[in-house]
N, C-alpha and C. Protein backbone atom coordinates (compact mmCIF):
# COMPACT_ATOMS: atom_id res chain seq x y z
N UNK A 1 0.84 -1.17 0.00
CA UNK A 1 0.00 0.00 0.00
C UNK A 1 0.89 1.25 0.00
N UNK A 2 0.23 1.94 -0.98
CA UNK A 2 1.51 3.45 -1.12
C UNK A 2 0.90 4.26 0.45
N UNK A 3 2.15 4.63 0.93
CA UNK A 3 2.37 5.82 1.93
C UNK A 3 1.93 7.29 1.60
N UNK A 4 1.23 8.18 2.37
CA UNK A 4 0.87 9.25 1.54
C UNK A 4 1.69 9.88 2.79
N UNK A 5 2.73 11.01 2.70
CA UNK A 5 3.75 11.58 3.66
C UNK A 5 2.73 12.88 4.12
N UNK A 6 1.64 13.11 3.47
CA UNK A 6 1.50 14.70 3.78
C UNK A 6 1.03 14.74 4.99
N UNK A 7 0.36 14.06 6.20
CA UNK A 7 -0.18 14.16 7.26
C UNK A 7 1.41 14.18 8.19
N UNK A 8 2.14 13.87 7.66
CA UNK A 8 3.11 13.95 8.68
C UNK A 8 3.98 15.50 7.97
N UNK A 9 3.56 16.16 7.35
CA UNK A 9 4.40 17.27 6.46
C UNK A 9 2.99 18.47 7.09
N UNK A 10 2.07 17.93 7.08
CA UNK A 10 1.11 18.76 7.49
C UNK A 10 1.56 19.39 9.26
N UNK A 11 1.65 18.40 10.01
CA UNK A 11 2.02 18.17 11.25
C UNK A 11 2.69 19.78 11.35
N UNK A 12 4.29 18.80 10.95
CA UNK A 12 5.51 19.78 10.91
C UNK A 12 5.36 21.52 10.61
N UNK A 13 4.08 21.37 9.66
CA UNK A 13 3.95 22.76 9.32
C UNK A 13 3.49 23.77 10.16
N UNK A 14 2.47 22.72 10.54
CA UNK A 14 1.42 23.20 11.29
C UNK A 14 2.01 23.92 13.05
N UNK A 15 3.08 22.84 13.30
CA UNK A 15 4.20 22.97 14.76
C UNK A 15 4.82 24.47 14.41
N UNK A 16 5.29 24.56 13.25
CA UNK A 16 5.89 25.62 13.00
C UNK A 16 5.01 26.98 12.72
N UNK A 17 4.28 27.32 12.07
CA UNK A 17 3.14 28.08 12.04
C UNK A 17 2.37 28.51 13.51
N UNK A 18 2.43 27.38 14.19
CA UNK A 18 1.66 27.37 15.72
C UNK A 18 2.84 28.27 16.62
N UNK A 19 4.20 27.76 16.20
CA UNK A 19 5.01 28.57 17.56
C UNK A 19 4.88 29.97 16.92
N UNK A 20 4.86 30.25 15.60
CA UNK A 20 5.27 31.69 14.59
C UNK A 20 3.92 32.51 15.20
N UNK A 21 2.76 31.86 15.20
CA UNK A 21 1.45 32.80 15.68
C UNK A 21 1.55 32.95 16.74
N UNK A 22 2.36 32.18 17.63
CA UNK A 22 2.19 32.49 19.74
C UNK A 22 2.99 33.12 20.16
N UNK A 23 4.16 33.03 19.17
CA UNK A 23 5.35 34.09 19.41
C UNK A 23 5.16 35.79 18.93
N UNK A 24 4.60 35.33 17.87
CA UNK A 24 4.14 36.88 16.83
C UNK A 24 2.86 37.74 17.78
N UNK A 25 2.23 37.00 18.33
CA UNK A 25 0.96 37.69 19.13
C UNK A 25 1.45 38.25 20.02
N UNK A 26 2.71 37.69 20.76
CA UNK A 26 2.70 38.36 22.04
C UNK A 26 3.42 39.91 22.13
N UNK A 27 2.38 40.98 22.99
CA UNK A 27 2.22 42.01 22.82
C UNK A 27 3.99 42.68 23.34
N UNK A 28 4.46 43.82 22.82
CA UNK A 28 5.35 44.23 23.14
C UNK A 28 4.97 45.46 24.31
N UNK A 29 6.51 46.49 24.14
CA UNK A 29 5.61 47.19 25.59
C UNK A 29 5.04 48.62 25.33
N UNK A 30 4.86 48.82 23.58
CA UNK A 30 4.32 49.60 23.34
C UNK A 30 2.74 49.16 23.17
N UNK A 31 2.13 47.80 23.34
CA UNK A 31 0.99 47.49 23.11
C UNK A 31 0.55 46.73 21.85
N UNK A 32 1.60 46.77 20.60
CA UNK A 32 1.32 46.37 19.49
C UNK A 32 1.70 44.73 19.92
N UNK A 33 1.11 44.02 18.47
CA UNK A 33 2.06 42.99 18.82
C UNK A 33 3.28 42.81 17.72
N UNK A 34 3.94 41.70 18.10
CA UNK A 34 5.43 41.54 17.45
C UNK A 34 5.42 41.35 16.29
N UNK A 35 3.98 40.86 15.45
CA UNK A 35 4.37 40.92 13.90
C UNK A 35 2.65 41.29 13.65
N UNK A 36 2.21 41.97 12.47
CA UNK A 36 1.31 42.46 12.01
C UNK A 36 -0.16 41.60 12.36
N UNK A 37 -1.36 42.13 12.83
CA UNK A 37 -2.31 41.08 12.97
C UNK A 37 -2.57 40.27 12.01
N UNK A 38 -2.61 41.18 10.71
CA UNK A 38 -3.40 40.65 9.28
C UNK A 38 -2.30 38.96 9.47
N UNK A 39 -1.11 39.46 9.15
CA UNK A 39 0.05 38.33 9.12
C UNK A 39 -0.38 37.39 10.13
N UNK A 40 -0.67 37.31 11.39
CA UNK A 40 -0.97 36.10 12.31
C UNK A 40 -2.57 35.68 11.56
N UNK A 41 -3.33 36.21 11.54
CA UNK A 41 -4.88 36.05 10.85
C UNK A 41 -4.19 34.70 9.60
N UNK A 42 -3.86 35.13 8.65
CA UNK A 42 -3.41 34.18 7.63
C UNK A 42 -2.68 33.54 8.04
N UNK A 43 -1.78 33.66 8.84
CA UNK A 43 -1.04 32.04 9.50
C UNK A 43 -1.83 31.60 9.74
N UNK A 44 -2.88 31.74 10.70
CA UNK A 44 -4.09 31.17 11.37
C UNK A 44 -4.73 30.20 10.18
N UNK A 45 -5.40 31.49 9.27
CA UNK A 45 -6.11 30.23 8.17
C UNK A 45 -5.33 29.31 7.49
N UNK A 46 -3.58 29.87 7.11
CA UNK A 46 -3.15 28.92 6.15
C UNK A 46 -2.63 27.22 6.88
N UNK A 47 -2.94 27.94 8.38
CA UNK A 47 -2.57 26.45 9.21
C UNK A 47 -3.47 25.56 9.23
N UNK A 48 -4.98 26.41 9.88
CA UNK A 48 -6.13 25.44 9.65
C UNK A 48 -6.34 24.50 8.71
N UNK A 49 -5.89 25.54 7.60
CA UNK A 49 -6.42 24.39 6.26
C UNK A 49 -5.60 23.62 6.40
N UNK A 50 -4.09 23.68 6.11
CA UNK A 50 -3.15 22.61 5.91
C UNK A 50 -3.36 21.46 7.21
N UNK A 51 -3.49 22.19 8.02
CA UNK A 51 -3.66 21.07 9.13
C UNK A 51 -5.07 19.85 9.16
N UNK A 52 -6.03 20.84 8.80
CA UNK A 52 -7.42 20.05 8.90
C UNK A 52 -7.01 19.08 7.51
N UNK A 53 -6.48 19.17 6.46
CA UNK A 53 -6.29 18.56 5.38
C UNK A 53 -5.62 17.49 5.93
N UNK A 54 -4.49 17.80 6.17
CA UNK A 54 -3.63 16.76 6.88
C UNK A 54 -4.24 15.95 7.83
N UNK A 55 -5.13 15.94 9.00
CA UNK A 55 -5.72 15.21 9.76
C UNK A 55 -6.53 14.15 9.09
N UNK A 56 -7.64 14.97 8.38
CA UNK A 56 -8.87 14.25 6.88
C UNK A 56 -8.09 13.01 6.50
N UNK A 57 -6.67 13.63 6.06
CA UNK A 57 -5.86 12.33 5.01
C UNK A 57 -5.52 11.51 5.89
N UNK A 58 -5.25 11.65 6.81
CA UNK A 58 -4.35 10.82 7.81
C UNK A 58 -5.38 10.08 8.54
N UNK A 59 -6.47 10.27 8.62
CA UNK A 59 -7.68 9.45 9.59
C UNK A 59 -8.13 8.54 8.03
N UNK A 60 -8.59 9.33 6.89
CA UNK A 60 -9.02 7.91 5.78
C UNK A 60 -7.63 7.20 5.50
N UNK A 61 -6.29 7.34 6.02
CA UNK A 61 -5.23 6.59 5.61
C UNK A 61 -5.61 5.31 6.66
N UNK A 62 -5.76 5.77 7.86
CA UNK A 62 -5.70 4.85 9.40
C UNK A 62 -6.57 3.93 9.03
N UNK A 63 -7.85 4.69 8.60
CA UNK A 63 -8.95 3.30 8.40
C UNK A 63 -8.49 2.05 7.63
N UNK A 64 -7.80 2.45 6.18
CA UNK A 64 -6.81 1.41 5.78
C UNK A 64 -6.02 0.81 5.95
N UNK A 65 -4.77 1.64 7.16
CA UNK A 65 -3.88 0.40 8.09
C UNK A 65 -4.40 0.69 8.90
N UNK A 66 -5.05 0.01 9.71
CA UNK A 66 -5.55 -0.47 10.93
C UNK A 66 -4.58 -0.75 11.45
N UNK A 67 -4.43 0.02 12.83
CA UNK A 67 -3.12 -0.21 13.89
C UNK A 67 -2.16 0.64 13.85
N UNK A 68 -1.63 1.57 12.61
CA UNK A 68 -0.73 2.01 12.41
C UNK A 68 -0.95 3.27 13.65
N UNK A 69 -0.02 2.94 15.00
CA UNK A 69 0.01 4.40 15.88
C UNK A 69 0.61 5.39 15.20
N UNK A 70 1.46 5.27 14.77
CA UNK A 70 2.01 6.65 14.50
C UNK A 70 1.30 7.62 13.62
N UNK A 71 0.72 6.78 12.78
CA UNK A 71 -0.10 7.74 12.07
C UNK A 71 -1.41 8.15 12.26
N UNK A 72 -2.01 7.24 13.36
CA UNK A 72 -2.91 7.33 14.25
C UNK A 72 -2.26 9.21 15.78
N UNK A 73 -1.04 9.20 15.73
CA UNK A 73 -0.60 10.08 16.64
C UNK A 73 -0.48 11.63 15.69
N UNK A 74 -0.27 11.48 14.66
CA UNK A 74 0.08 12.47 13.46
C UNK A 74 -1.03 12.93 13.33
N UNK A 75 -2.23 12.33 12.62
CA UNK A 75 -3.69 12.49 12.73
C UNK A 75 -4.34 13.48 13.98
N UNK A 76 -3.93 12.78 14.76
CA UNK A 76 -5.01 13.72 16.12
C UNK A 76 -3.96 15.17 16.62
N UNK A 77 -3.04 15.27 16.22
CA UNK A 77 -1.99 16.01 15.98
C UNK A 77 -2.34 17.17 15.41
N UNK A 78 -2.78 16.51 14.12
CA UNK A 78 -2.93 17.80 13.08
C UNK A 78 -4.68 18.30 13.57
N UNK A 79 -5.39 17.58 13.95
CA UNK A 79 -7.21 17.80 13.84
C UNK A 79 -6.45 18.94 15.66
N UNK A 80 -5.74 18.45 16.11
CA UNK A 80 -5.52 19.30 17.65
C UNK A 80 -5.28 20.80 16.90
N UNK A 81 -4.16 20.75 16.44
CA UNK A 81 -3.93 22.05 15.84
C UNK A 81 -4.77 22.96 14.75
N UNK A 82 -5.69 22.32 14.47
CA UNK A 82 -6.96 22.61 13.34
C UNK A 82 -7.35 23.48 14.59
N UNK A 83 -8.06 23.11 15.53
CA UNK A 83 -8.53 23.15 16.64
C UNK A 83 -7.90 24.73 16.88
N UNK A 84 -6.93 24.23 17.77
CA UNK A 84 -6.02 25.09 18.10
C UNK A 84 -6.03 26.84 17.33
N UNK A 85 -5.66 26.41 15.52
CA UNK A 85 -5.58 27.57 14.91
C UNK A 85 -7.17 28.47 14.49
N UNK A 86 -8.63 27.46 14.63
CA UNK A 86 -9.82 28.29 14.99
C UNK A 86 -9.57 29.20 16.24
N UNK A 87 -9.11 28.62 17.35
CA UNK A 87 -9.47 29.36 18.34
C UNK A 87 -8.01 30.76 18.52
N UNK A 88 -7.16 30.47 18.36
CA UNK A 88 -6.26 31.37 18.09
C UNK A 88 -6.92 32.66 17.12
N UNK A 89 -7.44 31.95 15.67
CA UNK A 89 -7.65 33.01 14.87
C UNK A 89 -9.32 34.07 15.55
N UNK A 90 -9.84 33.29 15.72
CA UNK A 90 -11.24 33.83 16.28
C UNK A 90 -10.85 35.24 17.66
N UNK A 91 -9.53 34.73 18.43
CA UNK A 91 -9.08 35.27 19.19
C UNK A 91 -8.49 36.45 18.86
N UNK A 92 -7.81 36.46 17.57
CA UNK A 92 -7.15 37.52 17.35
C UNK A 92 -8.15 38.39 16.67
N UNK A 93 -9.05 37.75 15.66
CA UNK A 93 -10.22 38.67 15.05
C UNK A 93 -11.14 40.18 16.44
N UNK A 94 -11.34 39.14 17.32
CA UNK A 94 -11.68 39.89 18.44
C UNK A 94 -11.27 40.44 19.04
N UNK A 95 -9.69 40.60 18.85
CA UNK A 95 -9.34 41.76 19.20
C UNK A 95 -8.63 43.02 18.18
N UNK A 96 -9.49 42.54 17.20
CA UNK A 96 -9.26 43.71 16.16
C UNK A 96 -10.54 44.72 16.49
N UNK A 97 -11.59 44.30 16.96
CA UNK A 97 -12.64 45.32 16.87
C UNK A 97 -12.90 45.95 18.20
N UNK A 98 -13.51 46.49 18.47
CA UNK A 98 -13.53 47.94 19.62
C UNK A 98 -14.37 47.48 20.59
């Protein structure tokens, strides 16, 4: 059975994107934060997607190997950080408005 790598490429992205938005949000001591909102907003969505994609593939991969943990761990990985980058982005939207 062919291997499909992207749930584990999704992951990685998604790890990286996740520290770039928690690091970038946090406020400096003039009040702004450390990198542009719009810029964390689109990390936000471009993670969701890649991530929720990555989870999708990686859960109809599992159903086919049955048993496989690791990709069973990659999977709930990426659907965590799906997760994760709604509530981050919803977070930052709300504090764009008054």
């Amino acid at each position: 059975m062919k291997k499909n790598p992207f749930p584990g490429i999704a992951l990685t992205l998604g790890i990286v994107l996740s520290m770039l938005t928690l690091f970038g949000s946090t406020p400096m001591e003039n009040g702004n934060t450390r990198l542009p909102v719009l810029m964390l907003l689109l990390a936000c969505e471009f993670g969701f997607i890649v991530t929720l994609v990555g989870g999708i593939m990686g859960f109809n991969q599992l159903r086919k190997q049955a048993g496989n943990r690791a990709l069973a761990a990659i999977s709930t990985g990426c659907t965590l950080l799906a997760i994760n980058f709604v509530y981050l982005g919803l977070q930052l939207w709300s504090a764009l408005s008054p």
